[in-house]
PDB file of N, CA and C in Angstrom:
ATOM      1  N   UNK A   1     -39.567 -21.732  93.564  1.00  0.00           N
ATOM      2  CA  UNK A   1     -39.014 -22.313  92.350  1.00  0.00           C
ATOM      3  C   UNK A   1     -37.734 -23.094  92.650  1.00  0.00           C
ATOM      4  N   UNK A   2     -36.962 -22.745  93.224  1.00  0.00           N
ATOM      5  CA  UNK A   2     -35.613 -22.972  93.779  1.00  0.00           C
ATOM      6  C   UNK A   2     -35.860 -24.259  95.022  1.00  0.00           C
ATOM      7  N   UNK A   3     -36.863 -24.042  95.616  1.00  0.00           N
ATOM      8  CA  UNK A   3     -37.395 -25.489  96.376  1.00  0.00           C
ATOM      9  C   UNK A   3     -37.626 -26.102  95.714  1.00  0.00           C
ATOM     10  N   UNK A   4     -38.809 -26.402  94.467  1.00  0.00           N
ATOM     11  CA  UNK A   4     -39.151 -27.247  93.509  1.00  0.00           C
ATOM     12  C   UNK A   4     -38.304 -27.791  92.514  1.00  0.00           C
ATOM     13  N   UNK A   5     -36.810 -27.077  92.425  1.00  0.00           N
ATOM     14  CA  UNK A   5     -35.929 -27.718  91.450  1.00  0.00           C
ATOM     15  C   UNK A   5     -34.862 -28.771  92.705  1.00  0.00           C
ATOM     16  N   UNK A   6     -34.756 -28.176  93.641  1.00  0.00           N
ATOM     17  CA  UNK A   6     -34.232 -28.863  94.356  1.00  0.00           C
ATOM     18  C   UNK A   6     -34.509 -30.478  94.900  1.00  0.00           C
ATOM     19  N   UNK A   7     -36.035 -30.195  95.291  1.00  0.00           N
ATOM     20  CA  UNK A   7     -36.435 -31.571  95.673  1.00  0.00           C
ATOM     21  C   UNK A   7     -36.815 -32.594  94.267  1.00  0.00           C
ATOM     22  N   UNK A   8     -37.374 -32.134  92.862  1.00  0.00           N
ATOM     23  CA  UNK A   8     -36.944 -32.584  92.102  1.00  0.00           C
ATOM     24  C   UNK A   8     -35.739 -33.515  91.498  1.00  0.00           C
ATOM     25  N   UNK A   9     -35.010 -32.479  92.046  1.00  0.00           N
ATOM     26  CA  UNK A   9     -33.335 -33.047  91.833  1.00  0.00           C
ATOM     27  C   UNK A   9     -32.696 -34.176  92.656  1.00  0.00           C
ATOM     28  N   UNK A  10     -33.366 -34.059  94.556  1.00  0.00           N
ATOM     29  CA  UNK A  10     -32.880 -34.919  95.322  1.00  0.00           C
ATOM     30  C   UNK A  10     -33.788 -36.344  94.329  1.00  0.00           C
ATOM     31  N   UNK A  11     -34.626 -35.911  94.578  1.00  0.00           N
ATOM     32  CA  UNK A  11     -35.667 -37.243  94.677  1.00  0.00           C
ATOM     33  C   UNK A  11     -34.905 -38.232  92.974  1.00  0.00           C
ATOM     34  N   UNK A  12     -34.917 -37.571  92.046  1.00  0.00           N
ATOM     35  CA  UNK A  12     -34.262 -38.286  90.837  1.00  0.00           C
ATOM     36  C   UNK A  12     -32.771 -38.613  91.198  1.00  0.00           C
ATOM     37  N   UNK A  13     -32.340 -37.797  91.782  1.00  0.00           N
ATOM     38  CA  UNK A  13     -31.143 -38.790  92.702  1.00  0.00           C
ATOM     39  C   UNK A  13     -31.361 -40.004  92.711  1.00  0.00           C
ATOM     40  N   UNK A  14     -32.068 -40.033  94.280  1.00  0.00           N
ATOM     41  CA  UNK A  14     -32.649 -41.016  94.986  1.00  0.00           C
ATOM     42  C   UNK A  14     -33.254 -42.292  94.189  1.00  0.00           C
ATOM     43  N   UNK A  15     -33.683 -41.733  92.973  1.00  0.00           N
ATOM     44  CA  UNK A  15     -34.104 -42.858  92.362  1.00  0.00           C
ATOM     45  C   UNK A  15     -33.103 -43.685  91.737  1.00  0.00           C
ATOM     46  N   UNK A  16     -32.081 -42.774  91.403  1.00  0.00           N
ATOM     47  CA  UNK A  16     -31.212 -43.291  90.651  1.00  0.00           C
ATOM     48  C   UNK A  16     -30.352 -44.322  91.294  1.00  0.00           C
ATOM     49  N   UNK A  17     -30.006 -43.649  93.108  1.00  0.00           N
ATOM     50  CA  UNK A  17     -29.242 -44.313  93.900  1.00  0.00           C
ATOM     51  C   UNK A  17     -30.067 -45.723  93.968  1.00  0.00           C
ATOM     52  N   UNK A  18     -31.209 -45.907  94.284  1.00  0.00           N
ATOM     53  CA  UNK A  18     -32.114 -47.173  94.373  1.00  0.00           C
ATOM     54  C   UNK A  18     -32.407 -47.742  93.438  1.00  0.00           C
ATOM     55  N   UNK A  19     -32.075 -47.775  92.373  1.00  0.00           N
ATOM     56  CA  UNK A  19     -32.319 -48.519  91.258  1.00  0.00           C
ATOM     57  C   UNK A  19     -30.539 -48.998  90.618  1.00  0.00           C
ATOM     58  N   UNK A  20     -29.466 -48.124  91.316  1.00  0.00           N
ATOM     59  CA  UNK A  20     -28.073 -48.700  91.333  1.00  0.00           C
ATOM     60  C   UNK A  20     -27.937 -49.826  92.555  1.00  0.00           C
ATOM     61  N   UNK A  21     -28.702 -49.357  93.465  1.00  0.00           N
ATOM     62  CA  UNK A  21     -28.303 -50.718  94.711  1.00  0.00           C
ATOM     63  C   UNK A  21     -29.312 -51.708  93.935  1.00  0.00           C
ATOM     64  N   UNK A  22     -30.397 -51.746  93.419  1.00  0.00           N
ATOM     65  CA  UNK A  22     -31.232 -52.937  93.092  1.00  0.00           C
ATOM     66  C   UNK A  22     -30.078 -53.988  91.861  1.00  0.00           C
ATOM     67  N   UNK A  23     -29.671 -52.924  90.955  1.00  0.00           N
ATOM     68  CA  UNK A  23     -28.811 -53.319  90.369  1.00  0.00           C
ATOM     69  C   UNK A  23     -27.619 -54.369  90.639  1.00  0.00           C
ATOM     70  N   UNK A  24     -27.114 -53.441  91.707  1.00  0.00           N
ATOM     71  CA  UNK A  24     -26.463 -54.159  92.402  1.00  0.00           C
ATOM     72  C   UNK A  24     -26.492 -55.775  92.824  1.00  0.00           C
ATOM     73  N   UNK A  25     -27.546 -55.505  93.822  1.00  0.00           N
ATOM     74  CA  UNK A  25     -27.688 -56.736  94.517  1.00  0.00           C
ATOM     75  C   UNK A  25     -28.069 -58.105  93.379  1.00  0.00           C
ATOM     76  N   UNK A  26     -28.660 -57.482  92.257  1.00  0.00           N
ATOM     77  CA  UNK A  26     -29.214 -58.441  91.231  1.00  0.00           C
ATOM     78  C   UNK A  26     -27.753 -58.766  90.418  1.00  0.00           C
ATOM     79  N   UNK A  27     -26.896 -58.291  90.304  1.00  0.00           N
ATOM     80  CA  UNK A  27     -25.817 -58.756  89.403  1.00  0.00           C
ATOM     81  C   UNK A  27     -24.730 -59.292  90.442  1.00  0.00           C
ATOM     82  N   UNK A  28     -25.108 -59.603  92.284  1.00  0.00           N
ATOM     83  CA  UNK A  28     -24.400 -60.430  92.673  1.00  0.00           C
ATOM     84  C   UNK A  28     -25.342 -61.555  92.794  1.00  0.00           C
ATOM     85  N   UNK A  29     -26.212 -61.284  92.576  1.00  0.00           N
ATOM     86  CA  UNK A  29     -26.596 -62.949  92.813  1.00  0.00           C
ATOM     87  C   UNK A  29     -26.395 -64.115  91.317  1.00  0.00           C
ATOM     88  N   UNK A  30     -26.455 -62.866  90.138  1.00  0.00           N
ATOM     89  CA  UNK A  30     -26.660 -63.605  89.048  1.00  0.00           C
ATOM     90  C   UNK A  30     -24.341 -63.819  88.828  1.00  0.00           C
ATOM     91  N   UNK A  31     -23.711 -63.120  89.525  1.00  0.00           N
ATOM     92  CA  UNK A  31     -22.348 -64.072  89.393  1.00  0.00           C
ATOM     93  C   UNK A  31     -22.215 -65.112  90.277  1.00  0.00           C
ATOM     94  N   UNK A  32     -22.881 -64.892  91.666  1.00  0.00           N
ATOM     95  CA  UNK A  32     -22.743 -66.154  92.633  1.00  0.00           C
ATOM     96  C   UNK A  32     -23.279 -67.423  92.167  1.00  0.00           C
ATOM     97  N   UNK A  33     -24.772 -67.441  91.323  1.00  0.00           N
ATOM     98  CA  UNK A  33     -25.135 -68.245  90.435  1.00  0.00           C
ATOM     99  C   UNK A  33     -24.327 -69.003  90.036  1.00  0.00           C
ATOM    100  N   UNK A  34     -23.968 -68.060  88.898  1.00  0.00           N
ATOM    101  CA  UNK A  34     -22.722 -68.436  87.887  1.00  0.00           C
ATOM    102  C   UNK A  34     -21.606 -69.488  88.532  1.00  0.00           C
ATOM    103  N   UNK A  35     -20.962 -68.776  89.670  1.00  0.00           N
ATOM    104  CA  UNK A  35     -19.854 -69.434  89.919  1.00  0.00           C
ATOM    105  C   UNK A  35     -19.829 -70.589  90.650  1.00  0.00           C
ATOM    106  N   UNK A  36     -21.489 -70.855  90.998  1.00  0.00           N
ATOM    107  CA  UNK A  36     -21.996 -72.314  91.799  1.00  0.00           C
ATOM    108  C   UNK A  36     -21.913 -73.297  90.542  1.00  0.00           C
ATOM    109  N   UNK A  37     -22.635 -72.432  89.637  1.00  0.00           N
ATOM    110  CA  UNK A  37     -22.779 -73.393  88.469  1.00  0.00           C
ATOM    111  C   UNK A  37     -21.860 -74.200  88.301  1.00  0.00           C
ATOM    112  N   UNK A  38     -20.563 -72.663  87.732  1.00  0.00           N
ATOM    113  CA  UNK A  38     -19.549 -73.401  87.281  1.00  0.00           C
ATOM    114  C   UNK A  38     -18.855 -74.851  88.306  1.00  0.00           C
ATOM    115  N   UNK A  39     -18.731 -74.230  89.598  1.00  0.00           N
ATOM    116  CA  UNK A  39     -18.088 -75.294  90.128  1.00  0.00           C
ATOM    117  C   UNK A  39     -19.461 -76.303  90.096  1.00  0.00           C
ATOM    118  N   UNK A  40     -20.539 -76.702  90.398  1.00  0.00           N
ATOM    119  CA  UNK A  40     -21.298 -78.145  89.528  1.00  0.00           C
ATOM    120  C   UNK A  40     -20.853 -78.734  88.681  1.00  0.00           C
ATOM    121  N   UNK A  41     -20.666 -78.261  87.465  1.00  0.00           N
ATOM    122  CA  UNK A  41     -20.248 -78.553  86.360  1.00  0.00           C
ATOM    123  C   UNK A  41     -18.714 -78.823  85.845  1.00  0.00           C
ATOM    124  N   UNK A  42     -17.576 -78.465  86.875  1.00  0.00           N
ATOM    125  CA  UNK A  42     -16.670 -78.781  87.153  1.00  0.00           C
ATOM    126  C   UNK A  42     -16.349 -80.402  88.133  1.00  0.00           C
ATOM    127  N   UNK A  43     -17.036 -80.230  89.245  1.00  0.00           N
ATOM    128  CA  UNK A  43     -17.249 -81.614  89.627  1.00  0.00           C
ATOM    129  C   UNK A  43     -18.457 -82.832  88.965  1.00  0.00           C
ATOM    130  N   UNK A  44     -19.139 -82.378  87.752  1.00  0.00           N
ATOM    131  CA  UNK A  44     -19.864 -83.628  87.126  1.00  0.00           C
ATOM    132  C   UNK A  44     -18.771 -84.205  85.888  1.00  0.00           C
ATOM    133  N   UNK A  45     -17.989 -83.007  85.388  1.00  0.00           N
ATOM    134  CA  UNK A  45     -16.922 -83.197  84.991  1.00  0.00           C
ATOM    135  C   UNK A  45     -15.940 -84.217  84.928  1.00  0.00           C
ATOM    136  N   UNK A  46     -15.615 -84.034  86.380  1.00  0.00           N
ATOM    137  CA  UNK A  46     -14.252 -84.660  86.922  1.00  0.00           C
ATOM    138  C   UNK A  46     -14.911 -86.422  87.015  1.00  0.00           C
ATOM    139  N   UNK A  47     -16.535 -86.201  87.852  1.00  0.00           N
ATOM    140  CA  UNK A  47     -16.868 -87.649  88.071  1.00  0.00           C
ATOM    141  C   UNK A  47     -17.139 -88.382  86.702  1.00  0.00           C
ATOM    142  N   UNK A  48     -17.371 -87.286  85.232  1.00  0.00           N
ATOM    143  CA  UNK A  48     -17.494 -88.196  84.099  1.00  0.00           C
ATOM    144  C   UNK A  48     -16.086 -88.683  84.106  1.00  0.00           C
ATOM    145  N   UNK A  49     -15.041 -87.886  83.545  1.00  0.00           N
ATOM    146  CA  UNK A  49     -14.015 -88.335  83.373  1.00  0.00           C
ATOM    147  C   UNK A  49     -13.473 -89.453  84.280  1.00  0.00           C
ATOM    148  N   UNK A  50     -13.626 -89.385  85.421  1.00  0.00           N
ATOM    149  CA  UNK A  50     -12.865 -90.768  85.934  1.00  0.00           C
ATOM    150  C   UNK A  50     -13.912 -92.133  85.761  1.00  0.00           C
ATOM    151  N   UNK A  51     -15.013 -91.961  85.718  1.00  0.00           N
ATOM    152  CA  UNK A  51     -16.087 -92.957  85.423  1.00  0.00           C
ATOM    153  C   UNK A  51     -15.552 -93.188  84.044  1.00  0.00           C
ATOM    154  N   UNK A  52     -15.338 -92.254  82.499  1.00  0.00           N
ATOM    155  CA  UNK A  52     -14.752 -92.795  81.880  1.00  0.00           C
ATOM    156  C   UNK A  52     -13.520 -93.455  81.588  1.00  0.00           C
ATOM    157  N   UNK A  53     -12.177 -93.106  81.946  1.00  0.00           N
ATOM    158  CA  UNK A  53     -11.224 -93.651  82.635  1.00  0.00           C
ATOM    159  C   UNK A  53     -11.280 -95.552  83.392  1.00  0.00           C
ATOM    160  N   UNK A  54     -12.357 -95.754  84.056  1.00  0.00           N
ATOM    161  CA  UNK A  54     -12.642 -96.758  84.988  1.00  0.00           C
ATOM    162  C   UNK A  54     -13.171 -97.584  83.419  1.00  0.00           C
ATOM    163  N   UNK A  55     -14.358 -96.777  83.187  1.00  0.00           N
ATOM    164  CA  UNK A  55     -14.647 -97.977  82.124  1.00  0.00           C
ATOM    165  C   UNK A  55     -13.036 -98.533  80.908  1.00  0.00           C
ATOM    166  N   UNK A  56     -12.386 -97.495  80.560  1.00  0.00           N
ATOM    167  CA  UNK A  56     -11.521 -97.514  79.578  1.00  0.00           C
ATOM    168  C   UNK A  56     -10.192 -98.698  80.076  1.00  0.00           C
ATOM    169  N   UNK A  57     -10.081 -98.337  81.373  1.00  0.00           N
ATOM    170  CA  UNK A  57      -9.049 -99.470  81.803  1.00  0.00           C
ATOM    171  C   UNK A  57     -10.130-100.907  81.951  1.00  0.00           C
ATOM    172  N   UNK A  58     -10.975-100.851  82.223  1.00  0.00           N
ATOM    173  CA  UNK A  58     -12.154-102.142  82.594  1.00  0.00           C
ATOM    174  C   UNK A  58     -11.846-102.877  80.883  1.00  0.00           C
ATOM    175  N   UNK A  59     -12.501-102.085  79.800  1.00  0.00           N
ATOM    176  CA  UNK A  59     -11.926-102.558  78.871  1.00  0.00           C
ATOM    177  C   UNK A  59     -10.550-102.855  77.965  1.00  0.00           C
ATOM    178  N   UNK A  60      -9.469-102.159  78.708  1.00  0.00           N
ATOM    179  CA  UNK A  60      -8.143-102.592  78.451  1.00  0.00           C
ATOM    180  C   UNK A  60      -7.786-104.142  78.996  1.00  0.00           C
ATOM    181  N   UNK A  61      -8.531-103.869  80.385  1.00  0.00           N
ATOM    182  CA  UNK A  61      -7.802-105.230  81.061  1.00  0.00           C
ATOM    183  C   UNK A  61      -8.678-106.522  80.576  1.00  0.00           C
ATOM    184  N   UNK A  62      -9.941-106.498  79.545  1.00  0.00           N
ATOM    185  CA  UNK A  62     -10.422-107.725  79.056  1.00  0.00           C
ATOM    186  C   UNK A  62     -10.105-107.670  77.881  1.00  0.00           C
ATOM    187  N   UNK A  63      -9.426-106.845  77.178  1.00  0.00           N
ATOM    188  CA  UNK A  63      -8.775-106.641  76.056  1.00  0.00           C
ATOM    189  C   UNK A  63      -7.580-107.960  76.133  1.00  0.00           C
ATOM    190  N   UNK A  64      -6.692-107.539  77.460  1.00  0.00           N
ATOM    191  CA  UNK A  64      -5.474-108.196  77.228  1.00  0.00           C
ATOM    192  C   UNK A  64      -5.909-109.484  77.799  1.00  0.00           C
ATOM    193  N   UNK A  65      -7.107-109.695  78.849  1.00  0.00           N
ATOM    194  CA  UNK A  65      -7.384-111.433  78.829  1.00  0.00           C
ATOM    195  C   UNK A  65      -7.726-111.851  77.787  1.00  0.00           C
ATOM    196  N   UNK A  66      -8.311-111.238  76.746  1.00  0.00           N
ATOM    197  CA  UNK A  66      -8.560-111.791  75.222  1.00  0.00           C
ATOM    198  C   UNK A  66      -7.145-112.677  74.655  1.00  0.00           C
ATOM    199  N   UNK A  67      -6.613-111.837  74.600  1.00  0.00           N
ATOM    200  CA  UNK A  67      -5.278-111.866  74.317  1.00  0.00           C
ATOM    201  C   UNK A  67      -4.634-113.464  74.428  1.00  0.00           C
ATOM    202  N   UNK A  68      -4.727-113.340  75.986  1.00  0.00           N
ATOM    203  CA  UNK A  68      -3.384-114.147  76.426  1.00  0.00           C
ATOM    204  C   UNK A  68      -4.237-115.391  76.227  1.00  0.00           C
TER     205      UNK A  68
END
């Protein structure tokens, strides 16, 4: 009886320990994800903004040849 509660006991351990490392490994890949993402989306960012920027002075400076 005392064998049968025992190995019972390891083994639901064991399951528990292997289903915390699966855990594991699955919630680093889903932040490494994440933090690729983010930096993507940080540099499509930066290239909108200066692409907008480029256009905004492009149209300042035929603004002021209008002008003169």
């Amino acid at each position: 009886m005392k064998e049968t509660l025992i190995l019972i006991l390891t083994s639901r351990v064991t399951w528990i320990a292997i289903e915390l490392i699966i855990a594991g490994v699955l919630l680093f890949f889903v932040v490494k994800n994440s933090k690729r993402n983010k930096a993507l989306k940080a540099e499509i960012d930066k290239k909108t903004s200066a692409y907008q920027y480029q256009e905004l002075d492009e149209m300042l400076k035929n603004k002021k040849r209008g002008n003169r």
